[in-house]
C-alpha atoms as a PDB file:
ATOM      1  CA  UNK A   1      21.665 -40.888 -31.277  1.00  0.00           C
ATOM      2  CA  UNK A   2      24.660 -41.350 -29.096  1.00  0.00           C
ATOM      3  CA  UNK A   3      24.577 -41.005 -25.483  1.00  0.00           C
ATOM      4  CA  UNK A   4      25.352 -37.416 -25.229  1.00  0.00           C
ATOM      5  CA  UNK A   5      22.847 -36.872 -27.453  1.00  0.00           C
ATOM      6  CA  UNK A   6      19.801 -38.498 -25.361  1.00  0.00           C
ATOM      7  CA  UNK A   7      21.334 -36.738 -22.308  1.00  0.00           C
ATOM      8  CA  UNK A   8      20.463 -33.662 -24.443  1.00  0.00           C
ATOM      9  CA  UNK A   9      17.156 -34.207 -25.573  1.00  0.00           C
ATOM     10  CA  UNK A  10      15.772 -35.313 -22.250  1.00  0.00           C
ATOM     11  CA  UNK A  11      17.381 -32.190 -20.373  1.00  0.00           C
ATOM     12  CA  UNK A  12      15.282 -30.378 -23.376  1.00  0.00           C
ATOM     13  CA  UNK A  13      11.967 -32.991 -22.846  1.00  0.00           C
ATOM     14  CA  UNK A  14      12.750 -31.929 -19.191  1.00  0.00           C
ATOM     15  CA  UNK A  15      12.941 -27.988 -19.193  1.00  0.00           C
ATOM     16  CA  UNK A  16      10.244 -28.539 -21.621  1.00  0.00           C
ATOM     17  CA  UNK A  17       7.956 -30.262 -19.034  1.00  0.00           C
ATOM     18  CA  UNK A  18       8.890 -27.944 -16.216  1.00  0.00           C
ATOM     19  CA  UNK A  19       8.047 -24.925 -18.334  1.00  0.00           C
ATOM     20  CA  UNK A  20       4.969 -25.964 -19.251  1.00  0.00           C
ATOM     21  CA  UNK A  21       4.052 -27.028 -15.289  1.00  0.00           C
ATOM     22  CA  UNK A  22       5.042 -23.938 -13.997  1.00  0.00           C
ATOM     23  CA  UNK A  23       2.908 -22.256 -16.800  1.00  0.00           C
ATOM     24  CA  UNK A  24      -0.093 -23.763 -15.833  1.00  0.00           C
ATOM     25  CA  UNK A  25       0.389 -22.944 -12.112  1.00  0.00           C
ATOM     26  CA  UNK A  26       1.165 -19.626 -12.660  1.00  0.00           C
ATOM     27  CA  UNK A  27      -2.331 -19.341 -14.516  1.00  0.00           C
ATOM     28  CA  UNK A  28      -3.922 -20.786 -12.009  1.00  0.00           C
ATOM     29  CA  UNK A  29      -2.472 -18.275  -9.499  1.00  0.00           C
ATOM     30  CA  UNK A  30      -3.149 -15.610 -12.057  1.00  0.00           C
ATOM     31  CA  UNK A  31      -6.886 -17.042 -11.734  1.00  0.00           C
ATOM     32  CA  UNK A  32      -6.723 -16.818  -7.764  1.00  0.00           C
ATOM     33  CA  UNK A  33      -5.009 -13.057  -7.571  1.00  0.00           C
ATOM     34  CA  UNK A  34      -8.035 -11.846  -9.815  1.00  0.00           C
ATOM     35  CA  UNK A  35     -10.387 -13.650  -8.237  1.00  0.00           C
ATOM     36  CA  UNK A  36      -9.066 -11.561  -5.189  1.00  0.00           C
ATOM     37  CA  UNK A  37      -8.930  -8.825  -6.843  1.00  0.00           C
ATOM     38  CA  UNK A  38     -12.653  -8.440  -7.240  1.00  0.00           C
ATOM     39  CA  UNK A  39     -13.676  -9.445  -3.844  1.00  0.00           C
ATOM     40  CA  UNK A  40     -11.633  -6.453  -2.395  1.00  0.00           C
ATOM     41  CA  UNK A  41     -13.369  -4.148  -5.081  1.00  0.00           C
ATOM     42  CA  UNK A  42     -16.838  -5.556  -4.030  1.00  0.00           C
ATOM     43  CA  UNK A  43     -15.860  -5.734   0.047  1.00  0.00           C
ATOM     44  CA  UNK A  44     -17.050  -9.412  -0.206  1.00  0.00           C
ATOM     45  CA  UNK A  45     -15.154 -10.992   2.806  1.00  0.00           C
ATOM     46  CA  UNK A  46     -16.451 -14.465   1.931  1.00  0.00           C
ATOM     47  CA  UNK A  47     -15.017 -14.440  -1.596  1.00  0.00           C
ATOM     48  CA  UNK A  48     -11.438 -12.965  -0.067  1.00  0.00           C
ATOM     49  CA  UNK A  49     -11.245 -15.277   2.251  1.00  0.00           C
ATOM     50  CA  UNK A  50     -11.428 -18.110  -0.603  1.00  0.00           C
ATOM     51  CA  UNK A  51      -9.109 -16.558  -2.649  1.00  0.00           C
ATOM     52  CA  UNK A  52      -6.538 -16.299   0.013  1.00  0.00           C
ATOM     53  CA  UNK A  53      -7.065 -20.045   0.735  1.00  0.00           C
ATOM     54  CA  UNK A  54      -6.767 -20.945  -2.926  1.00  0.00           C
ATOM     55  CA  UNK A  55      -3.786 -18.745  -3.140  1.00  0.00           C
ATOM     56  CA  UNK A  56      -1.687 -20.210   0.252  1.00  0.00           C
ATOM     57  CA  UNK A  57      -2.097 -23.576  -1.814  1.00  0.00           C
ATOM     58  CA  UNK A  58      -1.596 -22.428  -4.961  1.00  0.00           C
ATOM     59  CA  UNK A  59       1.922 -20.646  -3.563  1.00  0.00           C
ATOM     60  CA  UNK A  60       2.476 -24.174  -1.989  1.00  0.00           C
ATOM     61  CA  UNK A  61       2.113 -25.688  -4.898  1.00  0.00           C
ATOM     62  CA  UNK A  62       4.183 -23.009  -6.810  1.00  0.00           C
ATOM     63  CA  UNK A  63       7.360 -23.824  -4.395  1.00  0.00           C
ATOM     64  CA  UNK A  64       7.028 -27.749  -4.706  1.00  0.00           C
ATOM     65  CA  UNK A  65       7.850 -27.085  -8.206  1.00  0.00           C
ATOM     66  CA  UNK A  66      10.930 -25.379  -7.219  1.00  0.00           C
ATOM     67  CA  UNK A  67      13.295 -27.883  -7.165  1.00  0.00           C
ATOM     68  CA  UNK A  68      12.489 -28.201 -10.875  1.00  0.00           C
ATOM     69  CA  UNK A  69      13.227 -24.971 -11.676  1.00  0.00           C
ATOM     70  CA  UNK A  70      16.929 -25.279  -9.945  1.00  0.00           C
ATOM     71  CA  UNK A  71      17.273 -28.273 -12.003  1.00  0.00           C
ATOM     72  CA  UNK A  72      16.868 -26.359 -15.153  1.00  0.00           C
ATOM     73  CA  UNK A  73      18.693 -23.451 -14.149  1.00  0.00           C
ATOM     74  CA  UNK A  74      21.329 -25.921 -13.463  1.00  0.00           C
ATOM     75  CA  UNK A  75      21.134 -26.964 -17.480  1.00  0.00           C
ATOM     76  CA  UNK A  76      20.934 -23.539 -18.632  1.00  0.00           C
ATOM     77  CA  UNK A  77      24.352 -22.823 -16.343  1.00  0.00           C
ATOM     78  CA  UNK A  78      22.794 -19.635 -14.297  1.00  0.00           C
ATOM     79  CA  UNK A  79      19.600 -18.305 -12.802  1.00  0.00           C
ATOM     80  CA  UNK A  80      16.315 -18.616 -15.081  1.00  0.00           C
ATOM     81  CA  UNK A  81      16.409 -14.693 -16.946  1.00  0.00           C
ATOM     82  CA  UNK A  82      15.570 -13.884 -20.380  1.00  0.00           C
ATOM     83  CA  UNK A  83      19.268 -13.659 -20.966  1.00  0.00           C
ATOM     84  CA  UNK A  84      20.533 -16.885 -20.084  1.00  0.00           C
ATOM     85  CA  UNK A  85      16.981 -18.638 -21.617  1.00  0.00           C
ATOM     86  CA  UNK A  86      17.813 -17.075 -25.227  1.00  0.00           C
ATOM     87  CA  UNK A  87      21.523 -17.933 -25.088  1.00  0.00           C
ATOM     88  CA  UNK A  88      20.116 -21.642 -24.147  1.00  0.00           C
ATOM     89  CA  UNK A  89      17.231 -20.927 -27.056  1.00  0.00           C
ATOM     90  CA  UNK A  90      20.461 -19.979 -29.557  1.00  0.00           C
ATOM     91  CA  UNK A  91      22.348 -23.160 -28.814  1.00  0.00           C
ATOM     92  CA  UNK A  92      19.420 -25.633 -30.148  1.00  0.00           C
ATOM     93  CA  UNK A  93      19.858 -26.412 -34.098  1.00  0.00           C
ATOM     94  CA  UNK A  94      16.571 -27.018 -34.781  1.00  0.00           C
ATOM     95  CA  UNK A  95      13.919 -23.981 -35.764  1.00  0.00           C
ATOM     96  CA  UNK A  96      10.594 -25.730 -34.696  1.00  0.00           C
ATOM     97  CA  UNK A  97      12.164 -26.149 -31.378  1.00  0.00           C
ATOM     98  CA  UNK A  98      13.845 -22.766 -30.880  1.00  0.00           C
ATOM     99  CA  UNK A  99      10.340 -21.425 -31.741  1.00  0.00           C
ATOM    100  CA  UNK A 100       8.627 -23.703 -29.644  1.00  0.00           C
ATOM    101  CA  UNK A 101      11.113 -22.986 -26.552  1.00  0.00           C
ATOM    102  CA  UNK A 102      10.740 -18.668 -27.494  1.00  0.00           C
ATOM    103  CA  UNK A 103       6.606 -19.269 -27.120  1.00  0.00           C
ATOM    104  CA  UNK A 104       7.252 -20.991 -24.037  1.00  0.00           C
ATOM    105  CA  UNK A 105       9.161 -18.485 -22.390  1.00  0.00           C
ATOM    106  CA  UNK A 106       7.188 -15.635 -23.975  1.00  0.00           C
ATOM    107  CA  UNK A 107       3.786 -17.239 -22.107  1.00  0.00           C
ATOM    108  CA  UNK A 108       5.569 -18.200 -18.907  1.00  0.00           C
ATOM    109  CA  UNK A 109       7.241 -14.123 -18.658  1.00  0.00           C
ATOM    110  CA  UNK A 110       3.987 -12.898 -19.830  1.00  0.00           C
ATOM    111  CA  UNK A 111       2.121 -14.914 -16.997  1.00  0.00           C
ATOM    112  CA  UNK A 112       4.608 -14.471 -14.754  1.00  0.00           C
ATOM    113  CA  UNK A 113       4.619 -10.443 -14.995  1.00  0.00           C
ATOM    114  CA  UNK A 114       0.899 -10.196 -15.197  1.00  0.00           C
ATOM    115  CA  UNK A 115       0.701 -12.549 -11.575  1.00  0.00           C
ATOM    116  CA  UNK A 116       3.288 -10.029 -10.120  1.00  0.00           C
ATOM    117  CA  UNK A 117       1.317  -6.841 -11.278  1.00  0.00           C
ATOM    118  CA  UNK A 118      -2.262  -7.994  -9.922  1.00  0.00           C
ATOM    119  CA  UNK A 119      -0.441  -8.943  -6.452  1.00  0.00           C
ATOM    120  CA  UNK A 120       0.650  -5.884  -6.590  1.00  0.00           C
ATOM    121  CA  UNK A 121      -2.100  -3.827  -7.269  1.00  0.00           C
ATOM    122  CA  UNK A 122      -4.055  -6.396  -4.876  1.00  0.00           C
ATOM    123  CA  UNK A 123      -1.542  -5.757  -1.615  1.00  0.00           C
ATOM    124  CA  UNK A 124      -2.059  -1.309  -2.867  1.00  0.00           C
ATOM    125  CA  UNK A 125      -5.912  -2.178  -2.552  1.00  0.00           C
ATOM    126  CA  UNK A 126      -5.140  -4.155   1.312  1.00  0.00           C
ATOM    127  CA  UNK A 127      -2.733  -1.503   2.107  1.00  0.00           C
ATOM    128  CA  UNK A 128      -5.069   1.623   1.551  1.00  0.00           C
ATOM    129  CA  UNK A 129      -8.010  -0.045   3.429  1.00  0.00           C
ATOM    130  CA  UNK A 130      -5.588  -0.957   6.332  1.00  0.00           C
ATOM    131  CA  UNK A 131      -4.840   2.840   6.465  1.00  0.00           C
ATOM    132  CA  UNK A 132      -8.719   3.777   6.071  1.00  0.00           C
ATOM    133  CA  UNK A 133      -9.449   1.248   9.006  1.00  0.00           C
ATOM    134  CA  UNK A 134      -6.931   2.701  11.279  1.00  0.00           C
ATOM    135  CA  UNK A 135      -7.800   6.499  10.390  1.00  0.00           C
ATOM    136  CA  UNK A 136     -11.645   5.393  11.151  1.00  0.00           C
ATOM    137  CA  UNK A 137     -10.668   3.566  14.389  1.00  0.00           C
ATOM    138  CA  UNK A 138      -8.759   6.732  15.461  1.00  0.00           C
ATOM    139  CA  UNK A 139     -11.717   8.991  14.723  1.00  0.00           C
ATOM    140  CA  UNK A 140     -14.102   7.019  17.217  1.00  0.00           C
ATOM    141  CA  UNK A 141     -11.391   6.869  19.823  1.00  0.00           C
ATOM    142  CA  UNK A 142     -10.990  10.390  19.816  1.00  0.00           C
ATOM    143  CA  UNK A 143      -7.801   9.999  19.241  1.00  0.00           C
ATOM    144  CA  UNK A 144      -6.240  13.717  19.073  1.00  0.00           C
ATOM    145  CA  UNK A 145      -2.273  12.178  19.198  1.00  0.00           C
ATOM    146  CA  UNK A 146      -2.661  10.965  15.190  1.00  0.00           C
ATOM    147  CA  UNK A 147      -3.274  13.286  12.497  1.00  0.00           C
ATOM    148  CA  UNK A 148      -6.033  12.431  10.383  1.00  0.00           C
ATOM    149  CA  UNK A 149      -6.982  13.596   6.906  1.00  0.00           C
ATOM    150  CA  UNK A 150     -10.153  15.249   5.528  1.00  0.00           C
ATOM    151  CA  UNK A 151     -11.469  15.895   9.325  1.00  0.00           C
ATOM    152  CA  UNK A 152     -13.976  18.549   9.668  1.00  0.00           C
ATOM    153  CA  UNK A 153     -15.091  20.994  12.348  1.00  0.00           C
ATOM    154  CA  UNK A 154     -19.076  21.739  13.560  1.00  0.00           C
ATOM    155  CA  UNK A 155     -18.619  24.698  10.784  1.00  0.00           C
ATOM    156  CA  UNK A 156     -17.483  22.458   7.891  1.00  0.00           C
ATOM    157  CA  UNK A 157     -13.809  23.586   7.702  1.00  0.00           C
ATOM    158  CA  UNK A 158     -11.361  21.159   7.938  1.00  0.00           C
ATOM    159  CA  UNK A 159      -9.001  20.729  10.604  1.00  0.00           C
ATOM    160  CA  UNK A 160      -6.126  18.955  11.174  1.00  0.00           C
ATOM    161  CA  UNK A 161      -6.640  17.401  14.781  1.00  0.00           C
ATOM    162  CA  UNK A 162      -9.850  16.594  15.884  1.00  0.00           C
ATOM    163  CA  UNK A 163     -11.896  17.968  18.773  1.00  0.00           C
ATOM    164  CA  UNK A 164     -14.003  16.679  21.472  1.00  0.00           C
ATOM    165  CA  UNK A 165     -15.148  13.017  22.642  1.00  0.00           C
ATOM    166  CA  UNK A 166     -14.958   9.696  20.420  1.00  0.00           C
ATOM    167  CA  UNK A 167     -18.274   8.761  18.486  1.00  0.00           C
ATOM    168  CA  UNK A 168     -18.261   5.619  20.619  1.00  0.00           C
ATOM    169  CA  UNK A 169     -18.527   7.782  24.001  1.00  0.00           C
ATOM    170  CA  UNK A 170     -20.468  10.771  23.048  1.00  0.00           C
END
């Protein structure tokens, strides 16, 4: 091999390396956002509190990595996308490694996405019990100012504002 040609196989041994780093991190966060996941659907504020730990270092983790990442999207000559990966992918000349490097991506993508949809879903679950909290805090203030849904008069109709003192005076 000439020069050039070791330049070129450690930038490959290299995005190789950082792929496979951030891969495992991103599991492990995967791992974390689940594990949140199902102490929001069980209300167990022991278990959340963990998993937001574990996440903060995880993230921490996620962004020491980063400087990586630049350094391979500095090989592949543009931001780390499936379009600039599988014009890098199209350049190699060997099969086992183009194969190797479409697996890679596919798993890192695929982890990536799944991460992305179970924060979401996770920050949907936070945002609805935020809004549950405040509509319960307004009901026992007696708070007439915000409307409230689903609030029901002596005779079991509902109403839009409520009526009378706070729970927390009467």
């Amino acid at each position: 091999m000439n020069p050039n040609n070791n330049d070129i196989f450690d930038s490959i041994q290299n995005l190789k390396s950082v792929l496979n780093q951030q891969q495992v991190n991103l599991v492990k966060m995967l791992a974390i956002l689940r594990q949140e996941h199902q102490a929001l659907n069980n209300n167990d504020l022991a278990l959340f509190e963990d998993s937001v730990e574990k996440k903060y270092r995880q993230a921490k983790k996620l962004e020491e990595i980063q400087p990586l990442l630049n350094n391979v999207e500095k090989m592949l000559g543009g931001v780390l996308s499936k379009s600039s990966f599988t014009a890098f992918i199209q350049q190699l000349k060997d099969d086992n490694e183009k194969a190797e490097f479409e697996l890679l991506w596919k798993n890192f993508h695929g982890t990536l996405t799944q991460c992305d949809l179970q924060n979401k879903t996770n920050n949907r679950i936070l945002s609805a019990s935020a809004t549950n909290v405040k509509q319960t805090l307004s009901i026992l203030r007696g708070n007439t100012e915000q409307a409230t849904s689903n609030v029901y008069s002596e005779t079991g109709r509902q109403q839009d504002k409520l009526q009378g003192q706070p729970l927390a005076i009467a």
